[in-house]
Every structure is written in structure tokens, then in C-alpha cells.
PDB file of N, CA and C in Angstrom:
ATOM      1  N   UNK A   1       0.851  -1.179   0.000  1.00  0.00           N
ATOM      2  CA  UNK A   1       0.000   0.000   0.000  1.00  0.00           C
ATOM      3  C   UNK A   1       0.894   1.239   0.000  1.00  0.00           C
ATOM      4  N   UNK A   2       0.575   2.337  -0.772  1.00  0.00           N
ATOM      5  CA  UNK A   2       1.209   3.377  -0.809  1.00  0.00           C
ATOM      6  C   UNK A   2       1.473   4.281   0.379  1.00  0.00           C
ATOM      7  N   UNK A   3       2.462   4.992   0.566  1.00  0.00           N
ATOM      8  CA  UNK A   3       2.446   5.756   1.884  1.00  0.00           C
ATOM      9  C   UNK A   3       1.276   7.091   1.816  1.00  0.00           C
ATOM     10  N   UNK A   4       0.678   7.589   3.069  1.00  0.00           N
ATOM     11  CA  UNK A   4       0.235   8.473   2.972  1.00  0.00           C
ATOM     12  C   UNK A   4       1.170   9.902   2.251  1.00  0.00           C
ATOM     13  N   UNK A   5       0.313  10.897   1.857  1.00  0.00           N
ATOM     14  CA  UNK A   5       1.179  12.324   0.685  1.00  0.00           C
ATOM     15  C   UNK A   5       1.811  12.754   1.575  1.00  0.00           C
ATOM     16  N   UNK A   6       2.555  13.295   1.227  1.00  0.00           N
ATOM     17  CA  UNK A   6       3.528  14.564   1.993  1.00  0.00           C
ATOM     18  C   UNK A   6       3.217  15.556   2.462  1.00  0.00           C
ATOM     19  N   UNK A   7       2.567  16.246   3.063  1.00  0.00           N
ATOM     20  CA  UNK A   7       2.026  17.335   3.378  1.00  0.00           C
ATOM     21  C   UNK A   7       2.765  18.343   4.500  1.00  0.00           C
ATOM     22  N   UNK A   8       4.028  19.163   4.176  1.00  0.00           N
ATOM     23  CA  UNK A   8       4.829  19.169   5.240  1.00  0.00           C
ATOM     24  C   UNK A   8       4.580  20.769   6.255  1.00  0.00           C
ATOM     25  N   UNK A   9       3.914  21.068   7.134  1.00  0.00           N
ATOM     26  CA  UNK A   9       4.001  22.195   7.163  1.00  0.00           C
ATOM     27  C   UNK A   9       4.467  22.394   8.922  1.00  0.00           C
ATOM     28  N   UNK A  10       5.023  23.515   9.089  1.00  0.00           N
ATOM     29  CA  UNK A  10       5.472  24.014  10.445  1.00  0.00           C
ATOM     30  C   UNK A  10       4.884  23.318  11.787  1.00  0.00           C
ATOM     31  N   UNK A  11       3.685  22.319  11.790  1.00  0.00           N
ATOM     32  CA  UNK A  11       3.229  21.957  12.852  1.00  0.00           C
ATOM     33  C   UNK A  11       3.708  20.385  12.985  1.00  0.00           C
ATOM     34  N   UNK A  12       4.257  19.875  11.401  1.00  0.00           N
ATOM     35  CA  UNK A  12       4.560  18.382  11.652  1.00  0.00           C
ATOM     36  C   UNK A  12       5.899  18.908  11.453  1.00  0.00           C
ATOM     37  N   UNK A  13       6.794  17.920  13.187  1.00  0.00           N
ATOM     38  CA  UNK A  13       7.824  18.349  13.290  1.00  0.00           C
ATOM     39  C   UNK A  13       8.875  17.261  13.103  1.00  0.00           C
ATOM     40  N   UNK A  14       9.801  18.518  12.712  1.00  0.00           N
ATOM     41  CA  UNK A  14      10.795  17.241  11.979  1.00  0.00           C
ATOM     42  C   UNK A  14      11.803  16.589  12.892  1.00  0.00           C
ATOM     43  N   UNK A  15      11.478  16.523  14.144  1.00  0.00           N
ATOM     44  CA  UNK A  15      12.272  15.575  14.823  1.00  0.00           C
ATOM     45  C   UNK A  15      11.539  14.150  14.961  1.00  0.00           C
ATOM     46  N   UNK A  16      10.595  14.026  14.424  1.00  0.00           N
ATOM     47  CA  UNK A  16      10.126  12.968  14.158  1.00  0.00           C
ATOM     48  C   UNK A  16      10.141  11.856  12.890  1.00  0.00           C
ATOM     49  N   UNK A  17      10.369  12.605  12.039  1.00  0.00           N
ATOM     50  CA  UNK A  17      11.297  12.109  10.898  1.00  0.00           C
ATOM     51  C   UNK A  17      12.016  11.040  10.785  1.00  0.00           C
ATOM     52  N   UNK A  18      12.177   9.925  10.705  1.00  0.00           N
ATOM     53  CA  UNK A  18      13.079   8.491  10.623  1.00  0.00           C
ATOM     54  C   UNK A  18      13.865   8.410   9.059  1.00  0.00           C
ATOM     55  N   UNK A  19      13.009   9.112   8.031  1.00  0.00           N
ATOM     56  CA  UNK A  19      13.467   9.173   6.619  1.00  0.00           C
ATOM     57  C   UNK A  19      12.957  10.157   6.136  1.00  0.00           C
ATOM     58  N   UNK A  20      14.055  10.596   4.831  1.00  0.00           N
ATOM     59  CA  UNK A  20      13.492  11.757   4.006  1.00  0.00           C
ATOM     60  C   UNK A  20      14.043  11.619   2.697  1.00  0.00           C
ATOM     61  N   UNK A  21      13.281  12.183   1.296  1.00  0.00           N
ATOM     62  CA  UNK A  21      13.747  11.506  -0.062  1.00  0.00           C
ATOM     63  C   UNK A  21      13.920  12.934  -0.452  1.00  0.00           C
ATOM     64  N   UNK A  22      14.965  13.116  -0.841  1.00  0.00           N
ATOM     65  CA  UNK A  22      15.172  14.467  -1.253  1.00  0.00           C
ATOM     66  C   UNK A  22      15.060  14.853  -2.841  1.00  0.00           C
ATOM     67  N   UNK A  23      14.514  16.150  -3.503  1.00  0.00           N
ATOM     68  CA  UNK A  23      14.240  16.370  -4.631  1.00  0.00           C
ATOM     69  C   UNK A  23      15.216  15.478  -5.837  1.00  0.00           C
ATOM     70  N   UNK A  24      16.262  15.203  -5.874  1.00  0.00           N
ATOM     71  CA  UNK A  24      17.315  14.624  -6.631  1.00  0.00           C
ATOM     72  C   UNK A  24      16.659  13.385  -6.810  1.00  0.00           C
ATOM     73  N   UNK A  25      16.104  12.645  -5.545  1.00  0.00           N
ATOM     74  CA  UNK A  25      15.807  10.810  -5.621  1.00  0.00           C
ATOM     75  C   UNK A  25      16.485  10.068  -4.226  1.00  0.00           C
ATOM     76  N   UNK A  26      17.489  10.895  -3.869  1.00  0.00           N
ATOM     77  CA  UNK A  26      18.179  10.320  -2.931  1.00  0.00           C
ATOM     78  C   UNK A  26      17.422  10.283  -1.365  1.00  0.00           C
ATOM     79  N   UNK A  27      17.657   9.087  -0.944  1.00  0.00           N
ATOM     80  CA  UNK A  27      16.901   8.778   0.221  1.00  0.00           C
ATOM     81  C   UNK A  27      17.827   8.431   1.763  1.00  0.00           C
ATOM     82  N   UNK A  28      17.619   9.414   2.760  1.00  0.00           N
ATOM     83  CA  UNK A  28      18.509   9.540   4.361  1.00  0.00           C
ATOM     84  C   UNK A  28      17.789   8.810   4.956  1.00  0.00           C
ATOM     85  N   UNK A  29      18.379   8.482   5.915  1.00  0.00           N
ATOM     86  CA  UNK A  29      17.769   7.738   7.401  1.00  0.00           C
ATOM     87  C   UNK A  29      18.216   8.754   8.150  1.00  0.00           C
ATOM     88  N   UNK A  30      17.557   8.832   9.370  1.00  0.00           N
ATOM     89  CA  UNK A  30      18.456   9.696  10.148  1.00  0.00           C
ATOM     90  C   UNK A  30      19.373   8.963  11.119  1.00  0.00           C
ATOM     91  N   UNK A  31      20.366   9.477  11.299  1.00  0.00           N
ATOM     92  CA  UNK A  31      21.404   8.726  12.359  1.00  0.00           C
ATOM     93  C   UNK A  31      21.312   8.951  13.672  1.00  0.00           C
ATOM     94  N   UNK A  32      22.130   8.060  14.317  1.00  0.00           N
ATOM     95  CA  UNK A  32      21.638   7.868  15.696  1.00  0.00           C
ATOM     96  C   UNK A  32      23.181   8.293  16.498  1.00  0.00           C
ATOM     97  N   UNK A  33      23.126   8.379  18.068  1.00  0.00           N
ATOM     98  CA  UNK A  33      24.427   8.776  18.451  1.00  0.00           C
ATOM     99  C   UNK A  33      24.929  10.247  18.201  1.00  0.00           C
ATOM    100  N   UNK A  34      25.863  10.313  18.281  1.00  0.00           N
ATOM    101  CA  UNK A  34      27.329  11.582  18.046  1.00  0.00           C
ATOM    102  C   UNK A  34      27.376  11.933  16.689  1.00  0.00           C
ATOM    103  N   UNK A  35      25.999  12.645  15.744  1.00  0.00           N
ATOM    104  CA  UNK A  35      26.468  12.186  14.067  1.00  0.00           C
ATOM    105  C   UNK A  35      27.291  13.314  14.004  1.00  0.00           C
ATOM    106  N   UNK A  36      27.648  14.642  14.821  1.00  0.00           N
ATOM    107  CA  UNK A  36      28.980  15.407  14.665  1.00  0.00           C
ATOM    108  C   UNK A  36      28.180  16.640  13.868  1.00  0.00           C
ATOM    109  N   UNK A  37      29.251  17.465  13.261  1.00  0.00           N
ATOM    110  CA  UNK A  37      29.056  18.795  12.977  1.00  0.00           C
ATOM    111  C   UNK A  37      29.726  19.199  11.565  1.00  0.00           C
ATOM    112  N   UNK A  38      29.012  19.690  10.561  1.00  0.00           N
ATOM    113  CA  UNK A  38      29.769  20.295   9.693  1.00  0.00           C
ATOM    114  C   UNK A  38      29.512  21.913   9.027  1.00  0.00           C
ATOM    115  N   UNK A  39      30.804  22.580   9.258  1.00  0.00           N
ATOM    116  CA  UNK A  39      30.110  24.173   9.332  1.00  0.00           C
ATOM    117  C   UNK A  39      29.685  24.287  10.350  1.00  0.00           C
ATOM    118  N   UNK A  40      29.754  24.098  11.961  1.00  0.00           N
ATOM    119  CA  UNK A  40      29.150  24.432  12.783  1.00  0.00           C
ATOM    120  C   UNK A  40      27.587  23.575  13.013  1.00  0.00           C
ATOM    121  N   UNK A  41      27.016  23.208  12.029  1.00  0.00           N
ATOM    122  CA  UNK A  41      25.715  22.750  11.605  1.00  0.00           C
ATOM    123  C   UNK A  41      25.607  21.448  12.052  1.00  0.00           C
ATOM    124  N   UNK A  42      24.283  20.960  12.550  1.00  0.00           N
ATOM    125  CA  UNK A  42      24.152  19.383  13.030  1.00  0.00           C
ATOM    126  C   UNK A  42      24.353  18.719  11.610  1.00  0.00           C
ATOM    127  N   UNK A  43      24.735  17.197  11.686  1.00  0.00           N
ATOM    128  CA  UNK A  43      24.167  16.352  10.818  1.00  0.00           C
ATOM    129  C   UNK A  43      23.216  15.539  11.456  1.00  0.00           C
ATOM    130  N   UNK A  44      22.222  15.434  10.923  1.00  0.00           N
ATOM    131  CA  UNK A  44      20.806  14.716  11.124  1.00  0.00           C
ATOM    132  C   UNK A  44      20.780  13.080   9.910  1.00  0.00           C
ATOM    133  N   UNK A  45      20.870  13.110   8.923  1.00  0.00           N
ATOM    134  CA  UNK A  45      20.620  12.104   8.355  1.00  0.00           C
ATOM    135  C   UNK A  45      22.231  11.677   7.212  1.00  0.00           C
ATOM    136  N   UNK A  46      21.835  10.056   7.464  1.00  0.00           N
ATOM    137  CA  UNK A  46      22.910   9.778   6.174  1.00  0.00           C
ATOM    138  C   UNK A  46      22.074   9.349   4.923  1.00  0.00           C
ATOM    139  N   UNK A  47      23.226   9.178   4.231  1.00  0.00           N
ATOM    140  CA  UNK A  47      21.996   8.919   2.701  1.00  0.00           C
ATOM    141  C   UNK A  47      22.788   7.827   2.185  1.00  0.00           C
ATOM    142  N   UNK A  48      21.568   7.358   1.516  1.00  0.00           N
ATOM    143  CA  UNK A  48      21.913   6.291   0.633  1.00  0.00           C
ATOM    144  C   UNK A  48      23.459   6.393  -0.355  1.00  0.00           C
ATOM    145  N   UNK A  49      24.078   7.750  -0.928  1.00  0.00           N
ATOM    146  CA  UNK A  49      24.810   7.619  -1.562  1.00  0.00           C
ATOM    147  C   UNK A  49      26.354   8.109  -1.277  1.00  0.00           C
ATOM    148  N   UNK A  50      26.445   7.992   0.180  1.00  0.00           N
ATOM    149  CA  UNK A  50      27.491   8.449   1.115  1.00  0.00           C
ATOM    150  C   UNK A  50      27.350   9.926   1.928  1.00  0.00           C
ATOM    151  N   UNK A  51      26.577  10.662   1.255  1.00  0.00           N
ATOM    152  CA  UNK A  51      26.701  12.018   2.064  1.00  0.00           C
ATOM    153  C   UNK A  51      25.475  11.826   3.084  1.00  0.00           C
ATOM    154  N   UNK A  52      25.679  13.076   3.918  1.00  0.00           N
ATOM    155  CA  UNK A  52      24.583  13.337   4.969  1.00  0.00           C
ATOM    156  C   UNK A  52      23.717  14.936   4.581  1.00  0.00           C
ATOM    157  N   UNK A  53      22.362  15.242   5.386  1.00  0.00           N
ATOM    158  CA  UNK A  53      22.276  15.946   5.181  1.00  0.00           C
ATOM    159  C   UNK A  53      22.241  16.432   6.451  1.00  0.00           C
ATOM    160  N   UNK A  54      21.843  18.089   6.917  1.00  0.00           N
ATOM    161  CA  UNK A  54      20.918  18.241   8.554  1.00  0.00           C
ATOM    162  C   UNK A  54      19.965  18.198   7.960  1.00  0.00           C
ATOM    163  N   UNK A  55      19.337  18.741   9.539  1.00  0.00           N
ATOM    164  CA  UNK A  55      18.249  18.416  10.294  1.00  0.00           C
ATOM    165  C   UNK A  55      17.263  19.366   9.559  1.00  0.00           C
ATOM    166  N   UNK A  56      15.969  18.774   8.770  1.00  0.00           N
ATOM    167  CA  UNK A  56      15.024  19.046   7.709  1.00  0.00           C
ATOM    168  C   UNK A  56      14.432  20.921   8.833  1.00  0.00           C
ATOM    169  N   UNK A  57      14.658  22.213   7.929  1.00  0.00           N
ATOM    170  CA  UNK A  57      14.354  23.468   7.989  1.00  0.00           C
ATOM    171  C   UNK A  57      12.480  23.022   7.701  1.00  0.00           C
ATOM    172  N   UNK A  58      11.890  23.166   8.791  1.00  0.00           N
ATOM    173  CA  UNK A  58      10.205  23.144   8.197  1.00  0.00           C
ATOM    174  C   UNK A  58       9.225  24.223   9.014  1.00  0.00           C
ATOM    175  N   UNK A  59      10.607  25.459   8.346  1.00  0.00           N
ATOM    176  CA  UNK A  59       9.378  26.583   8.651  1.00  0.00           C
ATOM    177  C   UNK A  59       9.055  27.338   7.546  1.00  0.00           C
ATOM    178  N   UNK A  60       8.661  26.668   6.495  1.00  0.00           N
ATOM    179  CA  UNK A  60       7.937  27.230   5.257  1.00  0.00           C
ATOM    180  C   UNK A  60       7.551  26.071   4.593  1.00  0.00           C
ATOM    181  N   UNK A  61       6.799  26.149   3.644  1.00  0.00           N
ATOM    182  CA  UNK A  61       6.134  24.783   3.507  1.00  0.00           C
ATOM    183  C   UNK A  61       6.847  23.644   2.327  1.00  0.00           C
ATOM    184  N   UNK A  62       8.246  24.109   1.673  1.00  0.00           N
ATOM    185  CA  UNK A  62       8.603  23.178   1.121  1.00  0.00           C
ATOM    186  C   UNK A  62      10.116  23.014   2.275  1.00  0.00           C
ATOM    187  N   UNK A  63      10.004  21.808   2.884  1.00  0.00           N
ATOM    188  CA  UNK A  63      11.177  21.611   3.700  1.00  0.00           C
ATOM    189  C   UNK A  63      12.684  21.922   3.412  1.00  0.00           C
ATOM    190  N   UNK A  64      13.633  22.054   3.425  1.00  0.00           N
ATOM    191  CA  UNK A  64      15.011  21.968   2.829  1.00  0.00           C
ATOM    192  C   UNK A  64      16.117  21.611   3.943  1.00  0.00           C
ATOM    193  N   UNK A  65      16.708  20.830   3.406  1.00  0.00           N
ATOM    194  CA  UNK A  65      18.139  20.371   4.537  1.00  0.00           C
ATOM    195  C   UNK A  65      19.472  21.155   3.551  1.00  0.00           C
ATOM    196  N   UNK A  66      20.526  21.238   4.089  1.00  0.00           N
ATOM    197  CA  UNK A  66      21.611  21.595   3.347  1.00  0.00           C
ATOM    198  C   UNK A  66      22.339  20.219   3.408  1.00  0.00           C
ATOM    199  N   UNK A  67      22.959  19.854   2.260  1.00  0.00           N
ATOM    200  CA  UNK A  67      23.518  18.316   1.612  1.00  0.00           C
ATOM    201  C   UNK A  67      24.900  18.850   1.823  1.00  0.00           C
ATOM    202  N   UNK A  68      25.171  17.596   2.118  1.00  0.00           N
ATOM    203  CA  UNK A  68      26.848  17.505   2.491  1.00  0.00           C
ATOM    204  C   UNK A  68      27.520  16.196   2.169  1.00  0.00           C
ATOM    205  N   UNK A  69      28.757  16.316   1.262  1.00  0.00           N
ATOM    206  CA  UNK A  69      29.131  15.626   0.552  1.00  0.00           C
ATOM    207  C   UNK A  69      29.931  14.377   1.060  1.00  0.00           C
ATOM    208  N   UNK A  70      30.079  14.782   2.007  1.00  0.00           N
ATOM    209  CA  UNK A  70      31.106  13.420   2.953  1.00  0.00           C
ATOM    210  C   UNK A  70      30.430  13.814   4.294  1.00  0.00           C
ATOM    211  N   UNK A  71      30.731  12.791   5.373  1.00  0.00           N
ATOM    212  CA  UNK A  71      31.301  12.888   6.900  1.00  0.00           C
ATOM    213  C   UNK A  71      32.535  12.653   7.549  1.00  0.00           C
ATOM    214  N   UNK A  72      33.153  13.340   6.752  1.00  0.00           N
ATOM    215  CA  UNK A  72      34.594  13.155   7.575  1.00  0.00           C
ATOM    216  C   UNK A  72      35.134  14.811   8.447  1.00  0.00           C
ATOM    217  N   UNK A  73      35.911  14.983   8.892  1.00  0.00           N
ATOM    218  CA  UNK A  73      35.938  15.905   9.532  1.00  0.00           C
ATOM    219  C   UNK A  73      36.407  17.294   8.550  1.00  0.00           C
ATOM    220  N   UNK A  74      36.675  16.884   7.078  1.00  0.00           N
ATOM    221  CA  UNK A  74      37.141  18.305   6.658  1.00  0.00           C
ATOM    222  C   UNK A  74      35.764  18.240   5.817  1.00  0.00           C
ATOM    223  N   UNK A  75      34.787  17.264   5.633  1.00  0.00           N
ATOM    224  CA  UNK A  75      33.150  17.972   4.811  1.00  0.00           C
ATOM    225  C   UNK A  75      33.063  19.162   4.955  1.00  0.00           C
ATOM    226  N   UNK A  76      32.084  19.847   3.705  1.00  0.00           N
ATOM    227  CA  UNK A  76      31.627  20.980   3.375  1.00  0.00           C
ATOM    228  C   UNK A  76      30.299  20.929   3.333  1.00  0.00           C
ATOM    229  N   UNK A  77      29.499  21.627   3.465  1.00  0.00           N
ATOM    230  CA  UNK A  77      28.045  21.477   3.245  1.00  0.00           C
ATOM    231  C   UNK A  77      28.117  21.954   1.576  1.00  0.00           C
ATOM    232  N   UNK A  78      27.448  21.148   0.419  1.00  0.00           N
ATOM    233  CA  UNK A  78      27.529  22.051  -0.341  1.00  0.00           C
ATOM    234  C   UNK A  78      26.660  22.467  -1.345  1.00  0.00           C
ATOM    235  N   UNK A  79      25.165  21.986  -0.495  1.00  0.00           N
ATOM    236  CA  UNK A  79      24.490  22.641  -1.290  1.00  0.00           C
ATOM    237  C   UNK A  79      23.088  22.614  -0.331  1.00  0.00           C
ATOM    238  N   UNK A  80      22.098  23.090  -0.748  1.00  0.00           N
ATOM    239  CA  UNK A  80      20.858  23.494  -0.701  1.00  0.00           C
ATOM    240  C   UNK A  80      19.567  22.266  -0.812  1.00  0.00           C
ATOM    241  N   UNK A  81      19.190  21.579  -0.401  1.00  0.00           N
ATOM    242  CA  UNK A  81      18.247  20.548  -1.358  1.00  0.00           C
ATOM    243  C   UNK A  81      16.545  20.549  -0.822  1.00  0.00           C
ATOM    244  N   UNK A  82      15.633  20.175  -1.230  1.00  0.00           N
ATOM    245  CA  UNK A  82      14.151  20.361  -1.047  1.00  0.00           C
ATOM    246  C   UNK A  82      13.995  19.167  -0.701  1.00  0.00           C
ATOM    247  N   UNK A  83      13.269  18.738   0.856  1.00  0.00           N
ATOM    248  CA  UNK A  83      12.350  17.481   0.825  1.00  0.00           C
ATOM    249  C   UNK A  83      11.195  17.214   0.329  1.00  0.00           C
ATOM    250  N   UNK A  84      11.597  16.177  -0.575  1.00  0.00           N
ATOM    251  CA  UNK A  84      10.100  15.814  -1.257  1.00  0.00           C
ATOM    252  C   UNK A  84       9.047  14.767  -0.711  1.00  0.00           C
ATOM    253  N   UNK A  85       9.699  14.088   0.231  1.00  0.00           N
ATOM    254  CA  UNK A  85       8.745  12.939   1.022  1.00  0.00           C
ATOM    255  C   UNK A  85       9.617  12.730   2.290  1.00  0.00           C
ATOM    256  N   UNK A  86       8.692  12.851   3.555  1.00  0.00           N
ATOM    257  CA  UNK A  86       8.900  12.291   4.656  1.00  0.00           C
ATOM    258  C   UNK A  86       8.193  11.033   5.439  1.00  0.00           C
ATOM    259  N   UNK A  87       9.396  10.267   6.143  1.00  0.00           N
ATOM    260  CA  UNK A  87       8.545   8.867   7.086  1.00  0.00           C
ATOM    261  C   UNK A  87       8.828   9.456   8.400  1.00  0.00           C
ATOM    262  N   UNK A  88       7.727   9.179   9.067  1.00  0.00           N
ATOM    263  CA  UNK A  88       7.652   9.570  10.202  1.00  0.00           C
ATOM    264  C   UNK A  88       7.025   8.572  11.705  1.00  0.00           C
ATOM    265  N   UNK A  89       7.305   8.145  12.443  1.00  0.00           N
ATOM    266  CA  UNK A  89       7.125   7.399  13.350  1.00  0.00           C
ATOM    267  C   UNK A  89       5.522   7.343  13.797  1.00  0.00           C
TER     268      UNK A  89
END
């Protein structure tokens, strides 16, 4: 059965979040523990294709995390990306 739509707005909060598929296709889990800092910035989720993103921005109604290309300690955040579907507990 299909998941319920996406409907993301300021009252469903994103610390509840377990997964998120970001505009590209690419799909995070969020991590658990010490996931560390890049730019000062939390990391919240890893992704399917090695990078992480943070912790999903949902105070306007299309979500956005900033994508980050590695987790190692010299990562960059380096870009901008839109959530297009969230799982939520």
C-alpha cells in the first residue's frame, strides 16, 4: 500500500522524521548517536549515496536540509536541497 502524501508544514515536526527523499531521488535515514558537525551545523541524516544531510528546515512549507558531501571531519556542506517525502514514526 502506498504511503500516505507529503504534506509538510510548520506543525509536523521534523524531529520525528526516521526518513526523508530528497528532490534529486536520494533517500537519508536519520542517524543515531554523536552524528557530529559540519560548518558548525548538526548532521541529522545519512543517505543512501554516502553524504549526509541536517536536520530538515520546516518553517515554510517546502522543507530543505543543506547536503553535504562526505562525513569526515574536513566535509563541506555544499548545497541546498528540497524534501520531497517524509517517514515519520
Amino acid at each position: 500500500k502506498a504511503l500516505p502524501a507529503f504534506s509538510p508544514d510548520k506543525y509536523y515536526s521534523s524531529a520525528a522524521v526516521w526518513a526523508i527523499q530528497l528532490a534529486n531521488g536520494t533517500r537519508c535515514i536519520k542517524g543515531t548517536g554523536g552524528m557530529g558537525k559540519v560548518d558548525g551545523v548538526d548532521i541529522g541524516y545519512i543517505c543512501t549515496n554516502g553524504g549526509a544531510t541536517t536536520l530538515p528546515n520546516n518553517e515554510h512549507p517546502v522543507w530543505s536540509v543543506e547536503y553535504i558531501s562526505g562525513t569526515s571531519a574536513t566535509a563541506t556542506i555544499v548545497q541546498g536541497a528540497h524534501v520531497v517525502r517524509a517517514w515519520r514514526d
